[in-house]
N, C-alpha and C. Protein backbone atom coordinates (compact mmCIF):
# COMPACT_ATOMS: atom_id res chain seq x y z
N UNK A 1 143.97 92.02 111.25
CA UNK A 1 143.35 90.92 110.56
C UNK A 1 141.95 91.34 110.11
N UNK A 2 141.42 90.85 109.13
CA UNK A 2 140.33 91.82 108.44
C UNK A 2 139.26 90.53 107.88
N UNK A 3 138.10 89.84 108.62
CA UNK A 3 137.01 88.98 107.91
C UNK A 3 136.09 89.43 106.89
N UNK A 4 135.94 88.84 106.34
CA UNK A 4 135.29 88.94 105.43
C UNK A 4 133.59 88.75 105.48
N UNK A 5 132.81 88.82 106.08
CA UNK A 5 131.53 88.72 106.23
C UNK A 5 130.23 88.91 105.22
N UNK A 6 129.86 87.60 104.32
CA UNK A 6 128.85 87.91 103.72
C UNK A 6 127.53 87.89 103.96
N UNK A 7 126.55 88.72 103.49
CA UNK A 7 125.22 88.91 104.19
C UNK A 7 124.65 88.57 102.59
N UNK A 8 123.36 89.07 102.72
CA UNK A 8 122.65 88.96 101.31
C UNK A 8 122.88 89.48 100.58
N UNK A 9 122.71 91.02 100.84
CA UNK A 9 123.17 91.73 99.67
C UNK A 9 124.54 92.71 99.71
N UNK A 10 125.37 92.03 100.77
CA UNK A 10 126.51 93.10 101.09
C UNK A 10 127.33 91.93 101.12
N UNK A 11 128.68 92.68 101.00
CA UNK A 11 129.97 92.30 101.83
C UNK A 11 130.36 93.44 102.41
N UNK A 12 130.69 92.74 103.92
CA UNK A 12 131.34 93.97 104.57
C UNK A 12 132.82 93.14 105.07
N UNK A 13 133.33 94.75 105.76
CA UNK A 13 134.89 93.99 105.18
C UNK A 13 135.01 94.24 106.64
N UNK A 14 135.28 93.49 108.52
CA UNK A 14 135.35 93.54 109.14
C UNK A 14 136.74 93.95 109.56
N UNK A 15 136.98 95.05 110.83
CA UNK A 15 138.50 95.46 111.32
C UNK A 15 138.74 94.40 112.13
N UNK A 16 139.96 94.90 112.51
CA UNK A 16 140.11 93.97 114.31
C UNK A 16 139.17 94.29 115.42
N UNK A 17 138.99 95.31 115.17
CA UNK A 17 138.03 96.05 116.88
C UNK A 17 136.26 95.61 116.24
N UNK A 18 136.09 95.09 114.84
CA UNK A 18 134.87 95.04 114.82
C UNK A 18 134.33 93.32 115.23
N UNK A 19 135.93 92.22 114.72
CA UNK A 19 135.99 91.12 115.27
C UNK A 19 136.21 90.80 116.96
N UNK A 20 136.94 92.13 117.82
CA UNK A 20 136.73 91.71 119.01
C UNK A 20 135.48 92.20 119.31
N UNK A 21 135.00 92.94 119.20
CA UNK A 21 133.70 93.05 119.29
C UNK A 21 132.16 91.93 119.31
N UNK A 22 132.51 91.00 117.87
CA UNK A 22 131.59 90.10 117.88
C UNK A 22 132.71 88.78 118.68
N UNK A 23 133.50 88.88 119.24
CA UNK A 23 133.83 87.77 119.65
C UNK A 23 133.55 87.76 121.22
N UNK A 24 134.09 88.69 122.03
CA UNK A 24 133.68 89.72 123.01
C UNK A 24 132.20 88.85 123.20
N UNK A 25 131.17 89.32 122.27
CA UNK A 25 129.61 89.35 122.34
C UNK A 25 129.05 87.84 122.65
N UNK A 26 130.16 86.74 121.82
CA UNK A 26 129.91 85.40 122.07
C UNK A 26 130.40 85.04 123.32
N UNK A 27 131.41 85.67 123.85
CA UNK A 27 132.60 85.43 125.38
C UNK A 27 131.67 85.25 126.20
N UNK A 28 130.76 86.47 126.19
CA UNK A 28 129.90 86.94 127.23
C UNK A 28 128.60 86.21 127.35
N UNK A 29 127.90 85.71 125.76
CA UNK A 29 127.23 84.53 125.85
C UNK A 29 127.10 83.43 127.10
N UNK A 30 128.58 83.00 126.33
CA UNK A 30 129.26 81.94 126.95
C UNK A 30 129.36 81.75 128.25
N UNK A 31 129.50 82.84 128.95
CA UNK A 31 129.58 83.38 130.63
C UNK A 31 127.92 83.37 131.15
N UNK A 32 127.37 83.46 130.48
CA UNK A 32 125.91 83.42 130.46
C UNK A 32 125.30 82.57 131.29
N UNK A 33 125.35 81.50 129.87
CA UNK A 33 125.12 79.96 130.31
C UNK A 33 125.79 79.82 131.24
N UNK A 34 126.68 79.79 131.56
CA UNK A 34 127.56 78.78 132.94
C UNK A 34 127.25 79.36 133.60
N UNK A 35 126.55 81.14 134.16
CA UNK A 35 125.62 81.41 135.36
C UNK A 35 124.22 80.82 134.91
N UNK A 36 123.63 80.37 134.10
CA UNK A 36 122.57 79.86 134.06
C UNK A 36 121.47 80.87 133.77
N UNK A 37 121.92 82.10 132.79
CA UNK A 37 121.27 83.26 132.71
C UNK A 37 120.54 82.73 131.59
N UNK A 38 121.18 82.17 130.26
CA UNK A 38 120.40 82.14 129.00
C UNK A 38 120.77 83.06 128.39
N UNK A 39 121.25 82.89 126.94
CA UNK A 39 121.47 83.34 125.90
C UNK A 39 120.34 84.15 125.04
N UNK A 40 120.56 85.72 124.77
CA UNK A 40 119.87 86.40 124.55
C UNK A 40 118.89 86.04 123.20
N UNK A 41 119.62 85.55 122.50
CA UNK A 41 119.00 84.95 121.20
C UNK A 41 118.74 83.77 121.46
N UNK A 42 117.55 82.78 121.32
CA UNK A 42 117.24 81.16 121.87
C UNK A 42 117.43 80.66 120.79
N UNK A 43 118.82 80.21 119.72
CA UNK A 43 119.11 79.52 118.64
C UNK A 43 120.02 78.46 119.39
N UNK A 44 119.70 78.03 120.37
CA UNK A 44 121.09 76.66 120.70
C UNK A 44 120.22 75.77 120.42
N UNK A 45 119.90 75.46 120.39
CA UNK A 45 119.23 74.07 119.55
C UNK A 45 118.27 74.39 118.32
N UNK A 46 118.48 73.02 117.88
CA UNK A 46 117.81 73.16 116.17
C UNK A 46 116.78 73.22 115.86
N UNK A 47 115.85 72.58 116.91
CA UNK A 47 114.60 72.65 117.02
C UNK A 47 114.24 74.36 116.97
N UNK A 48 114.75 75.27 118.03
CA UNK A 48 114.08 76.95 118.18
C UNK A 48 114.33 77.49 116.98
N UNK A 49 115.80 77.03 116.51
CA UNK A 49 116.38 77.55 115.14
C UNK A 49 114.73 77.79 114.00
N UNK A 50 115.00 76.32 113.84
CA UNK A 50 113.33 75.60 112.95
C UNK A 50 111.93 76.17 113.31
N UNK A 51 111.13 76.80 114.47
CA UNK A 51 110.27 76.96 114.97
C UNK A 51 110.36 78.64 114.55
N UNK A 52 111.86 79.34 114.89
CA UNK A 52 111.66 80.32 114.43
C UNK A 52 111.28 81.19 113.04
N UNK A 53 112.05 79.92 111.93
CA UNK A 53 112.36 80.34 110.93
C UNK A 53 110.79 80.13 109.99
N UNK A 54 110.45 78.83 110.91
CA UNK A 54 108.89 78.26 110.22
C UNK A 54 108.01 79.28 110.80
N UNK A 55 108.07 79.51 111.52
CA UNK A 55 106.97 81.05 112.32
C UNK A 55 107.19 81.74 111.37
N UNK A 56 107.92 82.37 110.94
CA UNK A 56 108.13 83.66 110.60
C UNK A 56 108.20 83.74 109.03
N UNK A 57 108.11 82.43 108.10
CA UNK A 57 107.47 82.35 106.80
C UNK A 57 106.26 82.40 106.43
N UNK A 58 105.12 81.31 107.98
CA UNK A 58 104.04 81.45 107.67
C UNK A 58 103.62 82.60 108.21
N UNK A 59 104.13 83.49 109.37
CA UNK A 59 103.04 84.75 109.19
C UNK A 59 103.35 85.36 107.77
N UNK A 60 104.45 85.39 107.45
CA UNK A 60 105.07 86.48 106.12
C UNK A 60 103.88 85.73 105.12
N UNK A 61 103.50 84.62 104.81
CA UNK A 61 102.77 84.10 103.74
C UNK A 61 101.39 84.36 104.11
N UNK A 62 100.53 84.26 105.64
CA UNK A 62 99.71 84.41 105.77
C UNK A 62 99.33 86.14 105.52
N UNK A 63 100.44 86.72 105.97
CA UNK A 63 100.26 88.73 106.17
C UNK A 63 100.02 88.56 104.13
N UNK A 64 100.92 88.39 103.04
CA UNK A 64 100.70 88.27 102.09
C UNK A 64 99.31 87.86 101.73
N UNK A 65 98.60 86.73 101.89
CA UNK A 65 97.60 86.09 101.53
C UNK A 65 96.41 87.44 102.19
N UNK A 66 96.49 87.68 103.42
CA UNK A 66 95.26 88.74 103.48
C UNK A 66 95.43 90.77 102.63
N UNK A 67 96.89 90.68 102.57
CA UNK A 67 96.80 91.78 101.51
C UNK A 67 96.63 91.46 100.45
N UNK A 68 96.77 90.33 99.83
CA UNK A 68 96.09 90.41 98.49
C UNK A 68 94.56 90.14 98.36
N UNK A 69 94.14 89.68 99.73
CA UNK A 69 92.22 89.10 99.70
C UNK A 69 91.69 90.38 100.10
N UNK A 70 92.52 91.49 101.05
CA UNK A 70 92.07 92.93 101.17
C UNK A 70 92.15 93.75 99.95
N UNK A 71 93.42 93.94 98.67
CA UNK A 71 93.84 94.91 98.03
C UNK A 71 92.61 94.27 96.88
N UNK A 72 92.22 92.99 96.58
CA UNK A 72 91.32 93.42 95.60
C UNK A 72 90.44 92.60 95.89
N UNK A 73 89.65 93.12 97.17
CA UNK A 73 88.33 92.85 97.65
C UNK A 73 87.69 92.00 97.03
N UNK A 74 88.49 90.33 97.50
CA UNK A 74 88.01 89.42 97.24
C UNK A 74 86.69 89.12 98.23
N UNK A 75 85.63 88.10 97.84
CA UNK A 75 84.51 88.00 98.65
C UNK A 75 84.11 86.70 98.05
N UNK A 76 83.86 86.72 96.97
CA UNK A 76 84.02 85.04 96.90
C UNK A 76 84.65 84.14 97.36
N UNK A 77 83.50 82.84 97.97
CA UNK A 77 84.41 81.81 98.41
C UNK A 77 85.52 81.25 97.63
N UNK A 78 85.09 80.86 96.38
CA UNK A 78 85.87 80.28 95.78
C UNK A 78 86.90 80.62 95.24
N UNK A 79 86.89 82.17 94.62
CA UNK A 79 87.99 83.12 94.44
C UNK A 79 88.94 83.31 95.39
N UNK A 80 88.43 83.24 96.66
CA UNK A 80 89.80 83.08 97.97
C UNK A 80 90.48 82.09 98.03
N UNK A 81 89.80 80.71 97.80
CA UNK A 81 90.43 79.19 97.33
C UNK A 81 91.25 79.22 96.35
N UNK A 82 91.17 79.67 95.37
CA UNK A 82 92.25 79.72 94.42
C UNK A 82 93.19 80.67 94.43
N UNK A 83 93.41 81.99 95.08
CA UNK A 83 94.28 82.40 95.34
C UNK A 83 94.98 82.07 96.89
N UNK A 84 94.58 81.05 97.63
CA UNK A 84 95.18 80.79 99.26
C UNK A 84 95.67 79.58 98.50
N UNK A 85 95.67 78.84 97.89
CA UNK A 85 95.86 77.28 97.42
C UNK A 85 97.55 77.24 97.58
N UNK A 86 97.50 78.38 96.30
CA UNK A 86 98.67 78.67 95.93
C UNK A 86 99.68 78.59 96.84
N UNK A 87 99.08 79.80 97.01
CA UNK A 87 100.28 80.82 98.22
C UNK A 87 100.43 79.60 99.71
N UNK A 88 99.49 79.31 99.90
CA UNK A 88 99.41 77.92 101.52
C UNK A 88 100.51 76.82 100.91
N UNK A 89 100.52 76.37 99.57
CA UNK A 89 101.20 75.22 99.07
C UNK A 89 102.73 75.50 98.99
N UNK A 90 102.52 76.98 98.81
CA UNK A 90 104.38 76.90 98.79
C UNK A 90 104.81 77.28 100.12
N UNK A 91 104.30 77.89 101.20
CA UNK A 91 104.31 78.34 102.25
C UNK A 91 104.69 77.12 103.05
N UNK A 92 103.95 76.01 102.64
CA UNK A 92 104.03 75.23 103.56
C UNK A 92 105.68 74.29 102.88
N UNK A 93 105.45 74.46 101.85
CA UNK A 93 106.42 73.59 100.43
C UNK A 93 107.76 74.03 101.88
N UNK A 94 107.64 75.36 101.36
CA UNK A 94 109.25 75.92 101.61
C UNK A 94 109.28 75.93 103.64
N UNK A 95 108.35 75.44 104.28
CA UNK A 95 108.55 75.19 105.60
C UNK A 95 109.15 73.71 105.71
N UNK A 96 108.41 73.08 104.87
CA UNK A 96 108.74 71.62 105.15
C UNK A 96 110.20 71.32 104.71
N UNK A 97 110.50 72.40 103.79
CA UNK A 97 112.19 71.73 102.90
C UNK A 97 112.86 72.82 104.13
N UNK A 98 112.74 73.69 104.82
CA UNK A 98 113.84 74.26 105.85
C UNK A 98 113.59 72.99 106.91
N UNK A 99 112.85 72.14 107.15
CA UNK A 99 112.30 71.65 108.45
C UNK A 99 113.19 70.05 108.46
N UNK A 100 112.55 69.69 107.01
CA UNK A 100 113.18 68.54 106.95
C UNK A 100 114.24 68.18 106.35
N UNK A 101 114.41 69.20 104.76
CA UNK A 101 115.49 68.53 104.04
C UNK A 101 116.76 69.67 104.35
N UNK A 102 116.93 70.78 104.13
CA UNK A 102 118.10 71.53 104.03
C UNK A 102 117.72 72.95 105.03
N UNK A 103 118.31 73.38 106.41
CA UNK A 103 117.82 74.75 106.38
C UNK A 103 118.58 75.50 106.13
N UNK A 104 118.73 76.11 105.17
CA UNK A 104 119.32 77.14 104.26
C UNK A 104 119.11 78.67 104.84
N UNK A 105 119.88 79.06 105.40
CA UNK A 105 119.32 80.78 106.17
C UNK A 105 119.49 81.38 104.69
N UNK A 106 120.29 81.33 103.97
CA UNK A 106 120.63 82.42 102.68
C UNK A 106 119.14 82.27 101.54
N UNK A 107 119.00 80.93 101.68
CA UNK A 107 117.14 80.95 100.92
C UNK A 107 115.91 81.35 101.53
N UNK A 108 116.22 80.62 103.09
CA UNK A 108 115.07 81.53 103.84
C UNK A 108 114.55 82.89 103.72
N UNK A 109 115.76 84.08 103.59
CA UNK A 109 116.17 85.19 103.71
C UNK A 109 115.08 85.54 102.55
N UNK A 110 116.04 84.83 101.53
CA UNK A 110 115.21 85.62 99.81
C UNK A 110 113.62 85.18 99.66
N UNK A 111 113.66 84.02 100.23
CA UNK A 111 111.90 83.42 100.40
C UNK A 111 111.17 85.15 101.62
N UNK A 112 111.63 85.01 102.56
CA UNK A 112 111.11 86.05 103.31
C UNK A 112 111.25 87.44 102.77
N UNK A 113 112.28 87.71 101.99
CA UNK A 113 112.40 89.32 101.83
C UNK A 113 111.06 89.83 100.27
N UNK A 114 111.17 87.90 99.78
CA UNK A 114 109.99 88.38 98.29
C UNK A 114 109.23 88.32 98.90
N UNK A 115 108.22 87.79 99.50
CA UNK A 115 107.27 87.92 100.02
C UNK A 115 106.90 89.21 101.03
N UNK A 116 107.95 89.64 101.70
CA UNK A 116 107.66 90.79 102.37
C UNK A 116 107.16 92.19 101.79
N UNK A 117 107.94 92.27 100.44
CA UNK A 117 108.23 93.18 99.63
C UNK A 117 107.37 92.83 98.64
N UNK A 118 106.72 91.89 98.39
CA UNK A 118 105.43 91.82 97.56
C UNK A 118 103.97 92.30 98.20
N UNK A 119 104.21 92.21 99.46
CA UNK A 119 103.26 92.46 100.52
C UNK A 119 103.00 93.98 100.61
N UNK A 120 104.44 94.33 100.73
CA UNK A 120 104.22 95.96 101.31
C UNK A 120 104.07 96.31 100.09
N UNK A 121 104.45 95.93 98.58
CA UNK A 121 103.79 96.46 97.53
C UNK A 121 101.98 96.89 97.45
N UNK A 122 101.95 95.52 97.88
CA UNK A 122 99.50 95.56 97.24
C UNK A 122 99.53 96.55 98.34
N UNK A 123 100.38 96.75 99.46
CA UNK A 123 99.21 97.56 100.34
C UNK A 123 99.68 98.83 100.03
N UNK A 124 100.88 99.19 99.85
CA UNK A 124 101.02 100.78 99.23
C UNK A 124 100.34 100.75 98.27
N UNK A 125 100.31 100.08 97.37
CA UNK A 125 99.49 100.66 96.08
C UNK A 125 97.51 100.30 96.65
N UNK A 126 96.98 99.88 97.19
CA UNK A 126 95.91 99.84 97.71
C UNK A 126 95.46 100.88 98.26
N UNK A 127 96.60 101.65 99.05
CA UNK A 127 96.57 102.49 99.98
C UNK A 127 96.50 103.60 99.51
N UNK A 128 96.82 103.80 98.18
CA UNK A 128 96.85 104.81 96.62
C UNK A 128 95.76 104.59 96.57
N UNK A 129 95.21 103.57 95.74
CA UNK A 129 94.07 103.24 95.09
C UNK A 129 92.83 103.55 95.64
N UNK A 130 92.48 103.25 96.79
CA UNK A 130 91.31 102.96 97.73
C UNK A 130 90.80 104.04 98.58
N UNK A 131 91.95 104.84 98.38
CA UNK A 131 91.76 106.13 99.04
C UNK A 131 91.27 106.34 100.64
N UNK A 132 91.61 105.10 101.19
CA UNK A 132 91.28 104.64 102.36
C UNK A 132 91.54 106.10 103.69
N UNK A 133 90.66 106.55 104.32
CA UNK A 133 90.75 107.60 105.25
C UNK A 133 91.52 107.41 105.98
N UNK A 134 92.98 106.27 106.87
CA UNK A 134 93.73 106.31 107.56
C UNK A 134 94.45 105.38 106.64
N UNK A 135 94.62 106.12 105.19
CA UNK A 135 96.10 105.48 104.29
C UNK A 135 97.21 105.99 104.85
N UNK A 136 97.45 107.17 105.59
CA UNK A 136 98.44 107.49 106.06
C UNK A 136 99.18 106.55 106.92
N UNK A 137 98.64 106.11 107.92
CA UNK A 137 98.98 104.93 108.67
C UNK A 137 99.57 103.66 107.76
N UNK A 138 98.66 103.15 106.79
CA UNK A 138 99.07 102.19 106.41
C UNK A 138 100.77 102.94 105.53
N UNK A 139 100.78 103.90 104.86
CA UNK A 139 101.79 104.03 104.15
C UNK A 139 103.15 104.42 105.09
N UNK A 140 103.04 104.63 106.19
CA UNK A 140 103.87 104.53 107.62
C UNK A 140 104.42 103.51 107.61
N UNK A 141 103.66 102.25 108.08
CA UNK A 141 103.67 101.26 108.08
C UNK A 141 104.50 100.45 107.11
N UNK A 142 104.27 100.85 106.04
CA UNK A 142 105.09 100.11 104.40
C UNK A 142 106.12 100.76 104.52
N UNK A 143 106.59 102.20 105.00
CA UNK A 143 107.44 103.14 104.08
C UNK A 143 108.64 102.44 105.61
N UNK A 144 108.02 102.45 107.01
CA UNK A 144 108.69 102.25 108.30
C UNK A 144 109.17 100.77 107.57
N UNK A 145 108.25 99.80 107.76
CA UNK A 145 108.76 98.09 107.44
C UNK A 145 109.53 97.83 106.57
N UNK A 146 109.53 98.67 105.23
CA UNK A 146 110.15 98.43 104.52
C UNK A 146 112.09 98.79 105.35
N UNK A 147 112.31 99.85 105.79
CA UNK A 147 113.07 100.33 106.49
C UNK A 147 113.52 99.62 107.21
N UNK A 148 112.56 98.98 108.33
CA UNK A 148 113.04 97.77 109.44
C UNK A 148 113.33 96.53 108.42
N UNK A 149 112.98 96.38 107.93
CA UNK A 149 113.25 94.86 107.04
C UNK A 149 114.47 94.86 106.55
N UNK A 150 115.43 96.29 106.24
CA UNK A 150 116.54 96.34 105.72
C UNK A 150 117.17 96.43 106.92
N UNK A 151 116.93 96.15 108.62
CA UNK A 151 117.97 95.81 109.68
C UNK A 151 117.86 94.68 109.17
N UNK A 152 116.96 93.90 109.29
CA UNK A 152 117.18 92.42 109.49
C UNK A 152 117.87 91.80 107.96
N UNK A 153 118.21 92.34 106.88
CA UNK A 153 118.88 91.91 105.97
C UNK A 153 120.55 92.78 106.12
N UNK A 154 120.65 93.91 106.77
CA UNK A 154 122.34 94.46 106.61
C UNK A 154 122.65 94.24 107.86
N UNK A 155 124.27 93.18 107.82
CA UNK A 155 123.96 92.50 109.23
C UNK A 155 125.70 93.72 109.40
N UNK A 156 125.77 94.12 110.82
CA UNK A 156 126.99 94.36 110.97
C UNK A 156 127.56 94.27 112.37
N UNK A 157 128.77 93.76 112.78
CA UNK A 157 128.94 93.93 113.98
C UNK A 157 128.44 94.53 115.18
N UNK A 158 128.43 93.98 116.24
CA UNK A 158 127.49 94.69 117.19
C UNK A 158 127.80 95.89 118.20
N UNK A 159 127.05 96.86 118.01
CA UNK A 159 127.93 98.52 118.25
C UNK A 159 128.28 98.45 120.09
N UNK A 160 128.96 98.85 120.03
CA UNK A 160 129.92 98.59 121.41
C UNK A 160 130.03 97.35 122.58
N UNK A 161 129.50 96.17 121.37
CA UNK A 161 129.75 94.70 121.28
C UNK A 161 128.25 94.39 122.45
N UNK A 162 127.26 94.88 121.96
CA UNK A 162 126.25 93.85 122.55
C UNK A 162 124.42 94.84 122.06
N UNK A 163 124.62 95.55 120.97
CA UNK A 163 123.64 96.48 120.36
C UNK A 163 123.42 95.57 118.60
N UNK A 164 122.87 94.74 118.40
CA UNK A 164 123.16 94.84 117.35
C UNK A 164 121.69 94.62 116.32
N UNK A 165 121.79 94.23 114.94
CA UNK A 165 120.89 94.71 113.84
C UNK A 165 119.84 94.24 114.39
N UNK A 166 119.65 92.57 114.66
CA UNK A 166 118.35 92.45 115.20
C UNK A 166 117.59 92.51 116.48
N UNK A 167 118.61 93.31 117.11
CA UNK A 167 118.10 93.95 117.94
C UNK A 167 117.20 95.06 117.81
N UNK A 168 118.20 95.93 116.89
CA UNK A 168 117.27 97.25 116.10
C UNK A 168 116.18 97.05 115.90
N UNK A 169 116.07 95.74 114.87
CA UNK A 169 114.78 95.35 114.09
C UNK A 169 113.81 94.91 115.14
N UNK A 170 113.91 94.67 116.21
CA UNK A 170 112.90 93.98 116.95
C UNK A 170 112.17 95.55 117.63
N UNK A 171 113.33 96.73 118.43
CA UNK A 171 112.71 97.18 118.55
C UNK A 171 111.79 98.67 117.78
N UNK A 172 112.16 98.24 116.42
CA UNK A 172 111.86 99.09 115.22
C UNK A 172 110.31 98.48 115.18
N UNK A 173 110.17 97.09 115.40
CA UNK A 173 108.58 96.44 115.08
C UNK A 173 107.49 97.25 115.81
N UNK A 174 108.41 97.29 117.49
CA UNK A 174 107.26 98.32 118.40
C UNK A 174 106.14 99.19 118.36
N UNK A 175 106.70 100.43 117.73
CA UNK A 175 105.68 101.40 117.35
C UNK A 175 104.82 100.70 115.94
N UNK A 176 105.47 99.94 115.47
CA UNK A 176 104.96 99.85 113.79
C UNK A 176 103.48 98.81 114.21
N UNK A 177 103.81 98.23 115.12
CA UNK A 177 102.79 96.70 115.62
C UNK A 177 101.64 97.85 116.15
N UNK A 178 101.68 98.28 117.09
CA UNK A 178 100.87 99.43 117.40
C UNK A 178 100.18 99.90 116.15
N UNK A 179 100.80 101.16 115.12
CA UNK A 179 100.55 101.79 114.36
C UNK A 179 99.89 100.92 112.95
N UNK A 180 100.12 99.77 113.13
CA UNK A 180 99.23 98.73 111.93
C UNK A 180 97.78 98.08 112.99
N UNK A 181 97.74 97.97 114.05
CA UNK A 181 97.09 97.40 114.23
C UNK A 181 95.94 98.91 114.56
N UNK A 182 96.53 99.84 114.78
CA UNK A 182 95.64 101.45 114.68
C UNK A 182 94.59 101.50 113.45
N UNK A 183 95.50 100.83 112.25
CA UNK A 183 95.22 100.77 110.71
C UNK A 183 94.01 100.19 110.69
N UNK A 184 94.05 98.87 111.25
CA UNK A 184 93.57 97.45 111.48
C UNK A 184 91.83 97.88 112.06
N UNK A 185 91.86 98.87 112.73
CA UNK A 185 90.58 98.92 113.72
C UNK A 185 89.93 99.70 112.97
N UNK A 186 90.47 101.15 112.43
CA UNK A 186 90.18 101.71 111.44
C UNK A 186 89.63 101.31 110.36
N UNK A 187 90.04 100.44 109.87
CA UNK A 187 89.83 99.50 108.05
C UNK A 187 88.62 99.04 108.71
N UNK A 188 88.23 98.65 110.03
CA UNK A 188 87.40 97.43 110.71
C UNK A 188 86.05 98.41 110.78
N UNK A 189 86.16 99.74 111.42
CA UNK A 189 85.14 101.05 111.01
C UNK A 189 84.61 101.39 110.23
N UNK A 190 85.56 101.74 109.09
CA UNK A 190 85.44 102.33 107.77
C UNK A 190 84.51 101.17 107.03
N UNK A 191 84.93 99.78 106.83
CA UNK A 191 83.94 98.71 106.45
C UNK A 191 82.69 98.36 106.94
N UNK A 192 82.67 98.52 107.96
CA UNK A 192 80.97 98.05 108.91
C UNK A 192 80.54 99.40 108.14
N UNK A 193 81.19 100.96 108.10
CA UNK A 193 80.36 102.10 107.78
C UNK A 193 79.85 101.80 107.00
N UNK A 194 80.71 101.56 105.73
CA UNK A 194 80.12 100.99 104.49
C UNK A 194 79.25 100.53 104.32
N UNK A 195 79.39 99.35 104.64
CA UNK A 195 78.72 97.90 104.71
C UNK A 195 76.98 98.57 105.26
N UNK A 196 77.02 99.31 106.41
CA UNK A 196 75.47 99.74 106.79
C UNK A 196 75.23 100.54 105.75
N UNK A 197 76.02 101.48 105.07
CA UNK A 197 75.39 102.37 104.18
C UNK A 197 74.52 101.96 103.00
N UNK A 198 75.16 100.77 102.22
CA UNK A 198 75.11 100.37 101.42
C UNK A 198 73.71 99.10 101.72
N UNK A 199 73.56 99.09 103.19
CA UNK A 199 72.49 97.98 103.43
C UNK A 199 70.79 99.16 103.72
N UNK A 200 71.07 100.62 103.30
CA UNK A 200 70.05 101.45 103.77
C UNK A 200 69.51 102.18 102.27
């Protein structure tokens, strides 16, 4: 028997051993709860569902909003107001319509993957541009995320029924959370340097 499984940008065409596999993975769920262990993923209610999905637009909108106030060294107040207006209004637009009116995982997805991928755009090309002394890091960072971002969009059965994509992706974030926030302290150096040079 052979499912059919659509993701975003795939169809994959599931065997029998790849359906006992994800069925297997729910069995064992299931055995879970009734020892009172808890289910590895916290989606049983709609509420965590919602909390997760709203988390994880507004960092994606907030991480967006400071690469574009970093990539072209905004400093005006008011110039940051008109480009956060925007970006906060739909951020919040598209939290409130998963929250209240429809939650749509297949729109969530494309809301999260443009924004991600608009993101890791300004900072690779910033990271060109700016000639920043630990661009290497940041282009790690874009070239790695971009990479992890394609677990969490190609979904496939789970490899010897309990390994699966977002699992990968979570622990693909590891080194990268580290290695951006390396970026992070760096950028934080390199600017105060500046910043005194330019005050002497």
């Amino acid at each position: 028997m052979v499912h059919a499984r659509t993701t975003l940008f795939t169809m994959e065409k599931w065997d029998c051993q790849g359906d006992c596999r994800y069925y297997c993975m729910l069995d064992r769920e299931k055995e879970k709860e009734l020892l009172n262990q808890g289910p590895v993923k916290y989606h049983d209610v709609d509420l965590t569902e919602k909390l997760d999905y709203s988390s994880a637009v507004a960092l994606l909108g907030y991480s967006l909003l400071v690469a574009i106030l970093r990539s072209f060294n905004i400093r005006d107040e008011a110039t940051r107001v008109m480009v956060a207006a925007p970006l906060i209004a739909f951020v919040t637009t598209h939290i409130m319509f998963i929250n209240f009116y429809k939650l749509d995982y297949g729109w969530n997805m494309i809301v999260c993957v443009v924004i991600a991928v608009t993101q890791l755009a300004f900072w690779a090309v910033w990271g060109g541009v700016s000639r920043h002394p630990s661009r290497w890091k940041l282009w790690l960072v874009v070239f790695a995320g971009g990479l992890a971002m394609l677990l969490e969009i190609y979904d496939f059965p789970p490899y010897e029924g309990f390994l699966d994509v977002h699992a990968l992706w979570h622990a693909a974030t590891v080194p990268l959370t580290y290695i951006w926030w390396s970026f992070i302290r760096d950028d934080a150096e390199f600017r105060a340097a500046d910043l005194v040079k330019k005050a002497k």
